[in-house]
N, C-alpha and C. Protein backbone atom coordinates (compact mmCIF):
# COMPACT_ATOMS: atom_id res chain seq x y z
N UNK A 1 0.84 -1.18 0.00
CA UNK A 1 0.00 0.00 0.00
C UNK A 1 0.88 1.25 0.00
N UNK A 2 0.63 2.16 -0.65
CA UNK A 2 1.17 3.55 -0.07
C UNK A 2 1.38 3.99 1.38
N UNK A 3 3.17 4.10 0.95
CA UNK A 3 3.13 4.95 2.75
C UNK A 3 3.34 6.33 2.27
N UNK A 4 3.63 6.42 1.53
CA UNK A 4 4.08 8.11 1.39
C UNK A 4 3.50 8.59 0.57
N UNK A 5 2.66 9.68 0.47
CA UNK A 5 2.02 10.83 -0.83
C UNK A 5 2.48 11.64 -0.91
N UNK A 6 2.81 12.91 -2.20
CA UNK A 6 2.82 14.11 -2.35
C UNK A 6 1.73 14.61 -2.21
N UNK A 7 2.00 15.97 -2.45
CA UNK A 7 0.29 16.70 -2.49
C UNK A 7 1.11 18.35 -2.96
N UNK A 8 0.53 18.71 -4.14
CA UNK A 8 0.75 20.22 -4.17
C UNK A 8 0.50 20.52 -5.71
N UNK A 9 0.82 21.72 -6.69
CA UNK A 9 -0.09 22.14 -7.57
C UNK A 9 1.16 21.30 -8.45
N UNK A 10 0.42 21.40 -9.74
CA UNK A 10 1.05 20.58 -11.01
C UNK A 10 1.45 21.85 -11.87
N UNK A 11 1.13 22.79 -11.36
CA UNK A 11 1.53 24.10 -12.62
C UNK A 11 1.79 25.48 -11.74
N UNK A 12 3.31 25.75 -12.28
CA UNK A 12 4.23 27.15 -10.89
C UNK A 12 4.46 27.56 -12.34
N UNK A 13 4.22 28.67 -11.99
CA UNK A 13 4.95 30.05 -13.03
C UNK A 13 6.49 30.66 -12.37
N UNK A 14 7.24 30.41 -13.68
CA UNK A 14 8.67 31.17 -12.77
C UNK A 14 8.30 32.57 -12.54
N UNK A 15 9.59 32.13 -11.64
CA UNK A 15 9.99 32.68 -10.50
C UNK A 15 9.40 32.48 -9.43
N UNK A 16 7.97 31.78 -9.16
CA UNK A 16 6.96 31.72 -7.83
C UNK A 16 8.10 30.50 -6.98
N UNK A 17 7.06 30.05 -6.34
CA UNK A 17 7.78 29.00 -5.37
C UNK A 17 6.68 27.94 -5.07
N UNK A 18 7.83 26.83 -5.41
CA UNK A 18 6.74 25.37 -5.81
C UNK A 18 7.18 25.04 -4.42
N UNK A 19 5.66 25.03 -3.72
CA UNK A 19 5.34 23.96 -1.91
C UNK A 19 4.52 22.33 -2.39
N UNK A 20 5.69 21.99 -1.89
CA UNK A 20 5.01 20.12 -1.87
C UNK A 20 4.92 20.04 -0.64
N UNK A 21 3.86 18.86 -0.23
CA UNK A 21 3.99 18.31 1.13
C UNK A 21 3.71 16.98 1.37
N UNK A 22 4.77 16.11 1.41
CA UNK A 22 4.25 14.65 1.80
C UNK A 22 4.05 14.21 3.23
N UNK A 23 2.84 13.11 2.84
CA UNK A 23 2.53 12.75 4.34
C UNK A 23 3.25 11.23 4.02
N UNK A 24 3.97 11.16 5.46
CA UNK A 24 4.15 9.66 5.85
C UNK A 24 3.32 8.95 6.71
N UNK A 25 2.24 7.95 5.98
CA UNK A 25 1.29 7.01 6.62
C UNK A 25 1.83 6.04 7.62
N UNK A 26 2.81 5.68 7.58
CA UNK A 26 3.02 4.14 8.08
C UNK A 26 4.67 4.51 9.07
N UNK A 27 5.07 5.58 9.12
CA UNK A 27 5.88 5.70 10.37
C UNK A 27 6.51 7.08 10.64
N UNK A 28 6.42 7.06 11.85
CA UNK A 28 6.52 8.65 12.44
C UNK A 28 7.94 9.48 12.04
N UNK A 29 8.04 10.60 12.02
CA UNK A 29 8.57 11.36 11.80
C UNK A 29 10.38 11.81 13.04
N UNK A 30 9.55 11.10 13.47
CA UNK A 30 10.38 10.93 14.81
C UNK A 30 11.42 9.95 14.97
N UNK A 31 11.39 9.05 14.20
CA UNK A 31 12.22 7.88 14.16
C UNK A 31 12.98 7.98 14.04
N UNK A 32 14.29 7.89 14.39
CA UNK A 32 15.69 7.30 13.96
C UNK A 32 16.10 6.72 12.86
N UNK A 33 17.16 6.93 12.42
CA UNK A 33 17.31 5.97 11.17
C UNK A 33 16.99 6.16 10.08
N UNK A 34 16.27 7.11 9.99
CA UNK A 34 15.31 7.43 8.61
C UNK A 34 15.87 8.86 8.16
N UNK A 35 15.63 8.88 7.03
CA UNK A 35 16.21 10.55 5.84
C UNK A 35 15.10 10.29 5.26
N UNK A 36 14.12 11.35 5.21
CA UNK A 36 12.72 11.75 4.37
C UNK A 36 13.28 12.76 3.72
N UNK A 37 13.13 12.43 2.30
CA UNK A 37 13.87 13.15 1.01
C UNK A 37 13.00 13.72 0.18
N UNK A 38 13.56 14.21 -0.37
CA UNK A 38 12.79 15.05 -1.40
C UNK A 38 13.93 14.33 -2.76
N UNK A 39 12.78 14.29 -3.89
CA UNK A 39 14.11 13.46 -5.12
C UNK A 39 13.16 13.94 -6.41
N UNK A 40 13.57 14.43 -7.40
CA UNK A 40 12.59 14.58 -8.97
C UNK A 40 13.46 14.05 -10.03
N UNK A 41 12.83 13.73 -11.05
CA UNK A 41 13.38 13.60 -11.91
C UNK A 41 12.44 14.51 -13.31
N UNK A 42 13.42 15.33 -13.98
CA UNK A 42 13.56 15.93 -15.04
C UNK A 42 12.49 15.08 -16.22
N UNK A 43 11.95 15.95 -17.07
CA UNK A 43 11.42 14.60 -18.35
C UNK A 43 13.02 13.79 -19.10
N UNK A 44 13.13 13.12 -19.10
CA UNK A 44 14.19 12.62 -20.52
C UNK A 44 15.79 12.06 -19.54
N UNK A 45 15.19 12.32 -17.88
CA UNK A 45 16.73 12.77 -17.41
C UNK A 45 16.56 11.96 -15.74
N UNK A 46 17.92 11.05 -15.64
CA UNK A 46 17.96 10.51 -14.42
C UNK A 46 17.30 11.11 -12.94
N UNK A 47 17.21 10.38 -11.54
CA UNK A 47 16.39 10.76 -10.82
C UNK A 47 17.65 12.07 -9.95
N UNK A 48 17.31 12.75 -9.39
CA UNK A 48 18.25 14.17 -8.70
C UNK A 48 17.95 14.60 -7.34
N UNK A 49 19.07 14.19 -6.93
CA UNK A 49 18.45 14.02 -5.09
C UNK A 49 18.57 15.22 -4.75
N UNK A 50 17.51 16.16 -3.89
CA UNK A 50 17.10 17.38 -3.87
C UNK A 50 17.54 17.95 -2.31
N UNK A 51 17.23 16.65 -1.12
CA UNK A 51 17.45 17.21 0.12
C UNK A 51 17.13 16.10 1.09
N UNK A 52 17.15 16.13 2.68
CA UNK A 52 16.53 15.52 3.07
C UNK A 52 16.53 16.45 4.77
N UNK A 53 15.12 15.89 5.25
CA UNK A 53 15.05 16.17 6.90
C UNK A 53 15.51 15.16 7.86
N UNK A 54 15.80 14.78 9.23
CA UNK A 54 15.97 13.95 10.00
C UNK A 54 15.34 13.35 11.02
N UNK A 55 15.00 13.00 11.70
CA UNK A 55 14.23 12.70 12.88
C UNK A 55 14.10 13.69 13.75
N UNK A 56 15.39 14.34 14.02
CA UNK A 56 15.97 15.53 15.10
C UNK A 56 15.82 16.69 14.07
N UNK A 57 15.13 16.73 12.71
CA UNK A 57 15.11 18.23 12.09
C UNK A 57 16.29 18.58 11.67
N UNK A 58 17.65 17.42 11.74
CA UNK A 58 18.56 17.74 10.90
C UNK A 58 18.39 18.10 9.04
N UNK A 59 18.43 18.86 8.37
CA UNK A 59 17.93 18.86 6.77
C UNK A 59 20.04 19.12 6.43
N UNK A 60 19.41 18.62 4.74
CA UNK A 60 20.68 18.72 4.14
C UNK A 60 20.00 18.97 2.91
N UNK A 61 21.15 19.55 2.12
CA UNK A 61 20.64 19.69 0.94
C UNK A 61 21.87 19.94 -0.49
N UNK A 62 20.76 19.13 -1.25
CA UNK A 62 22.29 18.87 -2.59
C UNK A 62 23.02 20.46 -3.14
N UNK A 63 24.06 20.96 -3.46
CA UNK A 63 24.47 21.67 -3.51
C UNK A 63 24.16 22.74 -4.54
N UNK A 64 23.65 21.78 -5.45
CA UNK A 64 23.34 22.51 -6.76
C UNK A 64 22.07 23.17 -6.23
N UNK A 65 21.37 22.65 -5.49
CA UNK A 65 20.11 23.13 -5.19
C UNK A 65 19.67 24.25 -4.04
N UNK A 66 20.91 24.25 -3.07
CA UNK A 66 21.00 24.67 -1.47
C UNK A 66 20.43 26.31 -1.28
N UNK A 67 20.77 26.83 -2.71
CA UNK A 67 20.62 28.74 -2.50
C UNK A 67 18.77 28.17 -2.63
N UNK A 68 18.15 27.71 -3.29
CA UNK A 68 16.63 27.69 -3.64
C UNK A 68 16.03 26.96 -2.71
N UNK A 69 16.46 25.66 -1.97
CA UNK A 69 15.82 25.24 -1.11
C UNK A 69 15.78 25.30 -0.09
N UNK A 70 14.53 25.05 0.78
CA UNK A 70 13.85 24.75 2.00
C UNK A 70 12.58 23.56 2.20
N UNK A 71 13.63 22.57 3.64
CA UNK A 71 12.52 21.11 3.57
C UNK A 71 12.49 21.70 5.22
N UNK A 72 11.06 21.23 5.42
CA UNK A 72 11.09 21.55 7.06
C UNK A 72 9.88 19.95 7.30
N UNK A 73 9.29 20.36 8.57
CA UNK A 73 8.55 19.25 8.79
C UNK A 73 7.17 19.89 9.78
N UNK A 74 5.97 19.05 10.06
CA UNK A 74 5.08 19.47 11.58
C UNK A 74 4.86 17.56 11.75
N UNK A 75 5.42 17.76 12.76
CA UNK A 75 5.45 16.49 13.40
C UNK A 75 3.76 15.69 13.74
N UNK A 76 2.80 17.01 14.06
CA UNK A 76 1.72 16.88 14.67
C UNK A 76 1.13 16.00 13.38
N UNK A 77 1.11 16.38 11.79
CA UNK A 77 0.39 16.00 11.13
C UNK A 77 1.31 14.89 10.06
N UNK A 78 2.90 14.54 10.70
CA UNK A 78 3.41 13.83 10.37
C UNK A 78 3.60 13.63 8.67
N UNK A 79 4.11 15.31 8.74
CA UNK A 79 4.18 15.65 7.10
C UNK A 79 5.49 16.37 7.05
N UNK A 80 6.25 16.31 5.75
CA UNK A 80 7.46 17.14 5.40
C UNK A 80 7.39 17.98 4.24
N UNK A 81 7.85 18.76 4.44
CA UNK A 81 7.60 19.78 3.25
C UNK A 81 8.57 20.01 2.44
N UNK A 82 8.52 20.57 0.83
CA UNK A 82 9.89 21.56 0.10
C UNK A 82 9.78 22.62 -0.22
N UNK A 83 9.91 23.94 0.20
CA UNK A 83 10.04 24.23 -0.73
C UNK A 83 10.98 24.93 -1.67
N UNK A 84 10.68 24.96 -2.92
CA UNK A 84 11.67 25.43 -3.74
C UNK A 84 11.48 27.00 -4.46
N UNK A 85 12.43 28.08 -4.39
CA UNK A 85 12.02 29.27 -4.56
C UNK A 85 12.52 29.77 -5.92
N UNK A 86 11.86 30.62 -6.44
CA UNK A 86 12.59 31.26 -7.96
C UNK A 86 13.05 30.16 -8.90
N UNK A 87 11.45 29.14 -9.12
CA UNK A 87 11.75 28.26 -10.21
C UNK A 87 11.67 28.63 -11.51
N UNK A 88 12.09 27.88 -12.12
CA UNK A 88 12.58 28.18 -13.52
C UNK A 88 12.19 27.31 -14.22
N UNK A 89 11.77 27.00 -15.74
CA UNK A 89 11.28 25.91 -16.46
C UNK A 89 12.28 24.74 -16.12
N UNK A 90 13.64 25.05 -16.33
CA UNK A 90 14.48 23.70 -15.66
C UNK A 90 13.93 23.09 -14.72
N UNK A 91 12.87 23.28 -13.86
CA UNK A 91 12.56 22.84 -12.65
C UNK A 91 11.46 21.65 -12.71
N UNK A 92 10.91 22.11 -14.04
CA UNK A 92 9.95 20.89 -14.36
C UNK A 92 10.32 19.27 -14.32
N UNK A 93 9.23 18.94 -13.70
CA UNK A 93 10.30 17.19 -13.17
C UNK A 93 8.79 16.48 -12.77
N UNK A 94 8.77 15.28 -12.13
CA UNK A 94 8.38 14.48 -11.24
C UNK A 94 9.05 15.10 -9.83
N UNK A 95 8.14 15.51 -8.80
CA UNK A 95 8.69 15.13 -7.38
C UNK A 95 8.39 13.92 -6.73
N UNK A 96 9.72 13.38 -5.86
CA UNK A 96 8.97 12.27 -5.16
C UNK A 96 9.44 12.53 -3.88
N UNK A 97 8.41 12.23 -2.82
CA UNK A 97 8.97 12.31 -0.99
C UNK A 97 9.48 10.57 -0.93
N UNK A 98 10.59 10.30 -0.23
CA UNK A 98 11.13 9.27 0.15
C UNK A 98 11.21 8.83 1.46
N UNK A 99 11.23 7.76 1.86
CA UNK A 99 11.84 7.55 2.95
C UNK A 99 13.17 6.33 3.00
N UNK A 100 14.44 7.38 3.06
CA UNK A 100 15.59 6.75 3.00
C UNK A 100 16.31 6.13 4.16
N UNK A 101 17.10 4.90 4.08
CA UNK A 101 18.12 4.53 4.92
C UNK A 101 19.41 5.27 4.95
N UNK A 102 20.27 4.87 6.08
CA UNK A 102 21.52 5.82 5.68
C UNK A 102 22.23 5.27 5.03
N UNK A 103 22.43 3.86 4.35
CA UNK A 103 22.90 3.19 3.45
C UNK A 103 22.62 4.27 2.18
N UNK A 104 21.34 4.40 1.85
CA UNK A 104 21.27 5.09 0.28
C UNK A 104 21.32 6.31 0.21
N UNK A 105 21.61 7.04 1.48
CA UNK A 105 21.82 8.32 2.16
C UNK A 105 23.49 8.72 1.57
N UNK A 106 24.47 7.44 2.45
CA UNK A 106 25.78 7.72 2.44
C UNK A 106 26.11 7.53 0.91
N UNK A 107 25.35 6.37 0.14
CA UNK A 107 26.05 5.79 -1.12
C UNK A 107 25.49 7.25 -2.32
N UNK A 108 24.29 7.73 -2.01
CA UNK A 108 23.93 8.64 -3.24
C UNK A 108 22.89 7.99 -4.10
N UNK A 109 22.91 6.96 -3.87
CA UNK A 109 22.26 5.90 -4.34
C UNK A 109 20.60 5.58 -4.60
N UNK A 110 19.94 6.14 -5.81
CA UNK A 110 18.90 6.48 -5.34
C UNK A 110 18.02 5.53 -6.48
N UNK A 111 16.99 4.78 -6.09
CA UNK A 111 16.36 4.25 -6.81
C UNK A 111 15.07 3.82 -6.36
N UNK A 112 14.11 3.37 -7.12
CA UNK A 112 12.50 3.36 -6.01
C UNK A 112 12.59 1.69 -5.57
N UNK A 113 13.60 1.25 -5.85
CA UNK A 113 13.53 -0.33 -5.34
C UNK A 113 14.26 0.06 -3.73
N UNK A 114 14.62 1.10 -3.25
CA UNK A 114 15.68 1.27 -1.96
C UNK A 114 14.61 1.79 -0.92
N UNK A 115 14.14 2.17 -0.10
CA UNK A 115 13.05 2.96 0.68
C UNK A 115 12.00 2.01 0.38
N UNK A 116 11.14 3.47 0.96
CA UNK A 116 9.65 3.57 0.59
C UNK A 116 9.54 5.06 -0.04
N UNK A 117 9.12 4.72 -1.15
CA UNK A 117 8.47 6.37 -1.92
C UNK A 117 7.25 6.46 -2.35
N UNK A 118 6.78 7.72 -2.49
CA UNK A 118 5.60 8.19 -2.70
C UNK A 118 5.37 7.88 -4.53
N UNK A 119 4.06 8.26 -4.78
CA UNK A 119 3.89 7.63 -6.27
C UNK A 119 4.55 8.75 -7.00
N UNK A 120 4.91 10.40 -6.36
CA UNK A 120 5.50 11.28 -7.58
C UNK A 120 3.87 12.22 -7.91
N UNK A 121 4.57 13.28 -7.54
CA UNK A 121 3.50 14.25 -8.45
C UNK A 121 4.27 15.31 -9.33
N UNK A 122 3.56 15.20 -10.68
CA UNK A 122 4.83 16.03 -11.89
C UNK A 122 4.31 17.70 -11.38
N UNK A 123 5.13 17.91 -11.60
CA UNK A 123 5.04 19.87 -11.21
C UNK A 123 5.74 20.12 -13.02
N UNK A 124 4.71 21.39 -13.56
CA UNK A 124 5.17 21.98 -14.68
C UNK A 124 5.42 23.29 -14.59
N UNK A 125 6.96 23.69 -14.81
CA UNK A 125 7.02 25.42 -14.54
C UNK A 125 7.10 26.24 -15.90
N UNK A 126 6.31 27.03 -16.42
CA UNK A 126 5.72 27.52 -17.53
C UNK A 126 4.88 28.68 -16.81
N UNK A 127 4.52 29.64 -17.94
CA UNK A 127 3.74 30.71 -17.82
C UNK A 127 2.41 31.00 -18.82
């Protein structure tokens, strides 16, 4: 079954700022052990690891991406958020929320056979 959903609009005009928010069904936010990620992939173009939060609200984030992003969390409704600011048509992708080990954390290693991920909701940035 689905543990993880996105939820947020399918169409950002640049420069606005695209807010996703996935909920994790099947385990708390609180846990140990776990990196809840943010990951898209481009049309035509491998998957691009975007960021992640921690149990303790540790976040990281890929470098190419770090000036535009922000992932935070509310524990109460056991949801994580992205968002991403001053998008640009490059930005158009699939998002997916993850829930990573530190195995695919440390390796970079990203694929939907590793975790648990959400089904992906495509965001289109156009005007």
């Amino acid at each position: 079954q689905v543990q993880l959903q996105e939820s947020g609009p399918g169409l950002v005009k640049p420069s606005q700022t695209l807010f996703l928010i996935c909920t994790d069904f099947a385990v708390p936010l609180t846990t140990d052990h776990y990196f809840w990620s943010w990951i898209r992939q481009p049309p035509g173009k491998g998957l691009e690891f975007i960021g992640y939060i921690t149990f303790n609200s540790t976040v990281y984030y890929s470098p190419s991406l770090k000036s535009r992003t922000s992932i935070w969390r509310d524990t109460s409704k056991n949801q994580f958020t992205l968002h991403l600011f001053s998008v640009i048509p490059e930005d158009t992708a699939v998002y997916y929320c993850a829930r990573l080990d530190l195995e695919t954390i440390a390796t970079m290693t990203f694929d939907q056979s590793r975790g648990s991920w959400g089904p992906g909701t495509q965001v289109t940035v156009a005007s």
